[in-house]
N, C-alpha and C. Protein backbone atom coordinates (compact mmCIF):
# COMPACT_ATOMS: atom_id res chain seq x y z
N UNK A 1 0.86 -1.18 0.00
CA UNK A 1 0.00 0.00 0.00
C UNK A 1 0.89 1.24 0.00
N UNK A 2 0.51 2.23 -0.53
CA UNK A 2 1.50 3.23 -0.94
C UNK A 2 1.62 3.87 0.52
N UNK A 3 2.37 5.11 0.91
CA UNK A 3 2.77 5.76 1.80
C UNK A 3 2.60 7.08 1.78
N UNK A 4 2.23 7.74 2.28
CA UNK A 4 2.05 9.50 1.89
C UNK A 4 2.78 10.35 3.38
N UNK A 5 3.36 11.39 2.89
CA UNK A 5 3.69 11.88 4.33
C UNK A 5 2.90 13.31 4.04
N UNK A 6 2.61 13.76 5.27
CA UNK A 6 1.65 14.62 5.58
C UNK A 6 2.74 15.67 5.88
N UNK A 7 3.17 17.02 5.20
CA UNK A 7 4.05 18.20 5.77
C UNK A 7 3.44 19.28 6.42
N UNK A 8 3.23 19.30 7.86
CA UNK A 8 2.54 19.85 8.17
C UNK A 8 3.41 21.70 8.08
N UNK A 9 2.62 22.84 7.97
CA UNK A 9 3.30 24.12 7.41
C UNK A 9 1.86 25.30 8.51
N UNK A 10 3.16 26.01 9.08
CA UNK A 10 2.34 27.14 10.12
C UNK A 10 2.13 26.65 11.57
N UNK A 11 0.91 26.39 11.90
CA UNK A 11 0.57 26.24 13.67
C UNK A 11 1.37 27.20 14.63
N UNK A 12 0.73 26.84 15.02
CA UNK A 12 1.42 27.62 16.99
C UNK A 12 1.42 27.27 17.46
N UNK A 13 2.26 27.55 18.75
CA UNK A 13 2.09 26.65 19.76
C UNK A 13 1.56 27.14 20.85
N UNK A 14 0.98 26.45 21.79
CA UNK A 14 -0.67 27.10 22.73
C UNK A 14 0.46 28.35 23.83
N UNK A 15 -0.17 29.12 23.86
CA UNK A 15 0.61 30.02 25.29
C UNK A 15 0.12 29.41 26.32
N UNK A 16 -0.94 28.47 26.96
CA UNK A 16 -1.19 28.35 28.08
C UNK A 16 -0.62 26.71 28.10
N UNK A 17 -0.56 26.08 29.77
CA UNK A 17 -0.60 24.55 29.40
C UNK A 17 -1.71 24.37 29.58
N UNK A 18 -2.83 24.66 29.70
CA UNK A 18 -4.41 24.45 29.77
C UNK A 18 -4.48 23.96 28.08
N UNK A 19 -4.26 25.23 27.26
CA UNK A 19 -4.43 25.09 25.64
C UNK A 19 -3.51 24.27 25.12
N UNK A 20 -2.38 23.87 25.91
CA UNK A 20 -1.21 22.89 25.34
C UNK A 20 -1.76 21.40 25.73
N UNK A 21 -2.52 21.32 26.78
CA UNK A 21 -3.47 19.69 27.21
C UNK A 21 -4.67 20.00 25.89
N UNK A 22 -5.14 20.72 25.77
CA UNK A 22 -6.42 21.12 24.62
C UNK A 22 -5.66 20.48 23.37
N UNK A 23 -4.79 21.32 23.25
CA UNK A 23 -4.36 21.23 21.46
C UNK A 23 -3.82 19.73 21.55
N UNK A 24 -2.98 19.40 22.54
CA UNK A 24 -2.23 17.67 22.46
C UNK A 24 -3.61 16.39 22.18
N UNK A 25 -4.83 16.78 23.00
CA UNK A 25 -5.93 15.74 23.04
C UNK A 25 -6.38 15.80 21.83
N UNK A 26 -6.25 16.95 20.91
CA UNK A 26 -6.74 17.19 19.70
C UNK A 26 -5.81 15.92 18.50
N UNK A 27 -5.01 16.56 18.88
CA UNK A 27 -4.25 15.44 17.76
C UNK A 27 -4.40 14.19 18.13
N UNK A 28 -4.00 13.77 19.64
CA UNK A 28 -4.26 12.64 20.05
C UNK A 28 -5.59 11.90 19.40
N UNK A 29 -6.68 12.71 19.63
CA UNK A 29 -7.94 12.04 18.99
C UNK A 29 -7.70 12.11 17.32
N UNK A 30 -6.87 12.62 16.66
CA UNK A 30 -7.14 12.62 15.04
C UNK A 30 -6.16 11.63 14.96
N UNK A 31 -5.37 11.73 15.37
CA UNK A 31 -4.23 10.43 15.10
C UNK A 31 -5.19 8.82 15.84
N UNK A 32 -5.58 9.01 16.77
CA UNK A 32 -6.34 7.59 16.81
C UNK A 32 -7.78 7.13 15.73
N UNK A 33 -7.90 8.18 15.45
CA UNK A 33 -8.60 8.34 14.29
C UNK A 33 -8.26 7.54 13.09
N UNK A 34 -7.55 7.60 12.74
CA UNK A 34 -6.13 7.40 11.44
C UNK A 34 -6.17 5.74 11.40
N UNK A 35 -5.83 4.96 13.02
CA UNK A 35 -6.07 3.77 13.33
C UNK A 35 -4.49 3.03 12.51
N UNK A 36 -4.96 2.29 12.22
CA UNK A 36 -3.52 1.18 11.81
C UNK A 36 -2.61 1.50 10.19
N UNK A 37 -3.66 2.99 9.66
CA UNK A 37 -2.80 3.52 8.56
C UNK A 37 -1.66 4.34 8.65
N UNK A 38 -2.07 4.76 10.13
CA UNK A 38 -1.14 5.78 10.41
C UNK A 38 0.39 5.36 11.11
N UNK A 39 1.42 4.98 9.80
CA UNK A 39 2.87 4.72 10.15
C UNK A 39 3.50 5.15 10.96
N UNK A 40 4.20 6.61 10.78
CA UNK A 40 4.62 7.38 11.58
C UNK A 40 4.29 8.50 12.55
N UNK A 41 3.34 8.80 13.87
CA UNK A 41 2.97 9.98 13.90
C UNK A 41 3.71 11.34 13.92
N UNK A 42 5.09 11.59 13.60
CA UNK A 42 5.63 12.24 13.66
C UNK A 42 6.28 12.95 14.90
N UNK A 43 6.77 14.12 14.46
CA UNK A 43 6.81 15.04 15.22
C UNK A 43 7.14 16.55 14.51
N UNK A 44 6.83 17.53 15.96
CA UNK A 44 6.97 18.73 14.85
C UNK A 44 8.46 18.96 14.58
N UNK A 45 9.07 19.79 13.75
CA UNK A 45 10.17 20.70 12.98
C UNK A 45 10.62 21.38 13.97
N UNK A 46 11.74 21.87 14.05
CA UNK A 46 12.40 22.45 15.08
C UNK A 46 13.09 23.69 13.64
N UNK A 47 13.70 24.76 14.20
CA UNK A 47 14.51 25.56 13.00
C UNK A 47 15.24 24.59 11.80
N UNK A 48 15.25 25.40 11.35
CA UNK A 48 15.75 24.13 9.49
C UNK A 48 16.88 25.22 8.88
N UNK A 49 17.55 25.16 8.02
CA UNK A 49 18.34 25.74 7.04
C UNK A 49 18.21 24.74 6.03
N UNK A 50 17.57 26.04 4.56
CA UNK A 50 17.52 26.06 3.21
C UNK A 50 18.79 25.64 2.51
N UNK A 51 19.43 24.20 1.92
CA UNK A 51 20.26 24.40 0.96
C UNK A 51 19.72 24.32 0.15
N UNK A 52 20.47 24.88 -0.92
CA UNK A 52 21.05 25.15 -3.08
C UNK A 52 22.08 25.10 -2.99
N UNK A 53 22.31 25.16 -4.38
CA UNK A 53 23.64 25.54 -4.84
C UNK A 53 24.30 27.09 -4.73
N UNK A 54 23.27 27.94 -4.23
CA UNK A 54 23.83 29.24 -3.61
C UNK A 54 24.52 29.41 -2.44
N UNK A 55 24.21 27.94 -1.94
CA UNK A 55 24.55 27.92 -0.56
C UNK A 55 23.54 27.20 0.97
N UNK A 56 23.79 27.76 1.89
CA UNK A 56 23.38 27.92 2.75
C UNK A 56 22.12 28.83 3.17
N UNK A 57 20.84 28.72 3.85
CA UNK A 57 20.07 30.00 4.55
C UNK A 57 19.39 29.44 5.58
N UNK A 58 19.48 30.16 6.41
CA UNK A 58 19.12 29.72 8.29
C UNK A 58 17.79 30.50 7.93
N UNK A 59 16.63 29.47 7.11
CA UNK A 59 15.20 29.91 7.29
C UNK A 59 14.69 28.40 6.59
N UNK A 60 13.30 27.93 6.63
CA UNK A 60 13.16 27.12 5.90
C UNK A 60 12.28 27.94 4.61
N UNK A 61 12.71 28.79 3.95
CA UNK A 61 12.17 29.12 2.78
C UNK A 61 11.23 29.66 2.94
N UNK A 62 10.11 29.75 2.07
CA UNK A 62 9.30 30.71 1.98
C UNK A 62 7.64 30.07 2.64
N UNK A 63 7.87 28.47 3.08
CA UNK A 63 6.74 28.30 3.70
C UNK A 63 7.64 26.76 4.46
N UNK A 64 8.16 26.93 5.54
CA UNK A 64 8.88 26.15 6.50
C UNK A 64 7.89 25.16 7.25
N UNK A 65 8.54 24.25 6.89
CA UNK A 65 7.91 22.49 7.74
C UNK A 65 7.82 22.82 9.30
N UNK A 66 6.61 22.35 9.35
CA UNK A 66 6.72 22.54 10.91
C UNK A 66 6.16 21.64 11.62
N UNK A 67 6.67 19.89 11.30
CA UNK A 67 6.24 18.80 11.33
C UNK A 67 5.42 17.81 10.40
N UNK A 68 5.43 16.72 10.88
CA UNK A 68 5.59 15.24 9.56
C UNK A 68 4.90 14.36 10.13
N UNK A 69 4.01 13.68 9.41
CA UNK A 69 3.10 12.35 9.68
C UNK A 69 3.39 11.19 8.29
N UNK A 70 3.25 10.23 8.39
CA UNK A 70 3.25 9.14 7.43
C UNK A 70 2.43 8.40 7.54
N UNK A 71 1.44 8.28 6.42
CA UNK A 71 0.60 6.96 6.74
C UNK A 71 0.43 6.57 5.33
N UNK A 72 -0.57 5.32 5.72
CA UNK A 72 -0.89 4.35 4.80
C UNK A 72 -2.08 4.87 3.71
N UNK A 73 -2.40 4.50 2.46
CA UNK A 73 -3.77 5.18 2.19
C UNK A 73 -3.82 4.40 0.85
N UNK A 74 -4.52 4.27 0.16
CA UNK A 74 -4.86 3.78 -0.90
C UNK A 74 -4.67 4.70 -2.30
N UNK A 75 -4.64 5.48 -1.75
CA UNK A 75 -3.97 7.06 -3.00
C UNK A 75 -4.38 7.89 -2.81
N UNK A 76 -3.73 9.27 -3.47
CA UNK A 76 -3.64 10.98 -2.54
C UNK A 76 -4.77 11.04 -2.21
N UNK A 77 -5.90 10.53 -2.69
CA UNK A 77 -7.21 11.54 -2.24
C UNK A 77 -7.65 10.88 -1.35
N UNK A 78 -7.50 9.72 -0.79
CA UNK A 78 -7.87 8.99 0.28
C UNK A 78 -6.92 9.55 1.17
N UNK A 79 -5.51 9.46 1.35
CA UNK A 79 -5.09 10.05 2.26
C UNK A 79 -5.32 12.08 2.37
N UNK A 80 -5.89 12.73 1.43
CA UNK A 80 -6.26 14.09 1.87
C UNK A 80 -7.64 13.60 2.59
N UNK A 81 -8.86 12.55 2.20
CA UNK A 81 -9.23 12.67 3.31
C UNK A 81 -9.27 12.27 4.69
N UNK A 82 -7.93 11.90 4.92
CA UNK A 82 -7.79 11.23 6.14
C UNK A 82 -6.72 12.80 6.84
N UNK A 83 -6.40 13.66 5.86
CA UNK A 83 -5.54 14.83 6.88
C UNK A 83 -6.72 15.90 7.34
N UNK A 84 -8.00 15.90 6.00
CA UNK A 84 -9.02 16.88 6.85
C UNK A 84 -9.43 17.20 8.07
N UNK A 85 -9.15 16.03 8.58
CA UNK A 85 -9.48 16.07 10.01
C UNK A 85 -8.26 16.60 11.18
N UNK A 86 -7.57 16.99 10.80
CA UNK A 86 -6.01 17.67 11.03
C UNK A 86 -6.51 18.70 12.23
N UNK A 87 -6.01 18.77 13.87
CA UNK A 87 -5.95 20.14 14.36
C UNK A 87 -5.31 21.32 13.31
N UNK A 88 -3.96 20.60 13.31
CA UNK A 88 -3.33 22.34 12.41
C UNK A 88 -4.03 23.06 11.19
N UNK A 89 -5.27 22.22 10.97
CA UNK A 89 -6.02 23.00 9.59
C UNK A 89 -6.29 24.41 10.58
N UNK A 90 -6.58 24.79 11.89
CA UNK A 90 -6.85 25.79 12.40
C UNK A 90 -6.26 27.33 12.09
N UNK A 91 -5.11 26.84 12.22
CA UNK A 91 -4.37 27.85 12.00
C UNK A 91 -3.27 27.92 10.95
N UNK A 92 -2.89 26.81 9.99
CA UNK A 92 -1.94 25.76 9.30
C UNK A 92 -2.59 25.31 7.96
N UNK A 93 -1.52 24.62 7.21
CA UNK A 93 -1.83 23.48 6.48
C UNK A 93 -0.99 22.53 6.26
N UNK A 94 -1.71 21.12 5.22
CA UNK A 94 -0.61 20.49 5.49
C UNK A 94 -0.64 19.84 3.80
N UNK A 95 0.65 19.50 3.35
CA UNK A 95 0.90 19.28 1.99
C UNK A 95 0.64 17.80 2.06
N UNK A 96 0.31 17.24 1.33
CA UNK A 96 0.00 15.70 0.97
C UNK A 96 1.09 15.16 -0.35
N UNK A 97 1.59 14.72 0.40
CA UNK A 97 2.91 13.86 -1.25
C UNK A 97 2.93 11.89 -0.95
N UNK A 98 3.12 11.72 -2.05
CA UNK A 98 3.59 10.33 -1.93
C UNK A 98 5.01 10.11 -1.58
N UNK A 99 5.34 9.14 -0.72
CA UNK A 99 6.21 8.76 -1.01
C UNK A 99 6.67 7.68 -1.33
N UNK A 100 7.64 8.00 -2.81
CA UNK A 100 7.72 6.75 -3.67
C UNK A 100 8.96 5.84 -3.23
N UNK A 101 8.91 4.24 -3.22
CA UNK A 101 9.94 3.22 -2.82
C UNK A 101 10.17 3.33 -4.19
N UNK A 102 11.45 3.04 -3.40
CA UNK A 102 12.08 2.88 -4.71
C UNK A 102 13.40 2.20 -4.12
N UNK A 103 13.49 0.76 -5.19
CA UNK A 103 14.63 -0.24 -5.55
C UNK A 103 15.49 0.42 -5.56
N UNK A 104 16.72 -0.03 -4.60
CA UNK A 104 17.95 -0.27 -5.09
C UNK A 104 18.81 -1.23 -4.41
């Protein structure tokens, strides 16, 4: 079954720990949601630096990862509807890609 990772892009993080128990039960319930497709639940992105061939840049570009999920799905549109249900759609989004195995 193919693999898709979920890039999650934006969120915040809660100012209170009242809203930090809120926002954690949130995912907690979408990720049990997900059930036995869901491979990796990730975690979020910490600061990143951009390489090219220009070099180096201490930003992640112009729309920076700010955490990763992997799961199982039958193809993209089955797994977009398995991210709809995403806390970070609140304030966030999150990119849907395959990821392809590949032999070697």
């Amino acid at each position: 079954m193919p693999k898709f990772i979920f890039a999650y892009h934006g969120g915040k993080m809660p100012e209170t720990e009242e809203a930090r128990a809120t926002e954690m039960a949130a995912w907690g319930e979408w990720m049990g949601s997900l059930g036995a497709a869901l491979v990796d639940p990730g975690n979020p992105a910490g600061p990143s630096k951009t390489l090219s061939a220009n070099g180096v840049a201490d930003n992640g570009g112009a729309n920076p990862i700010s955490g990763y999920s992997l799961v199982n799905a039958d193809n993209i549109d089955a797994a977009v509807e398995m991210a709809k249900g995403c806390p970070i759609l609140k304030n966030g989004s999150i990119e849907v890609a395959e990821a392809i195995e590949m032999n070697m």
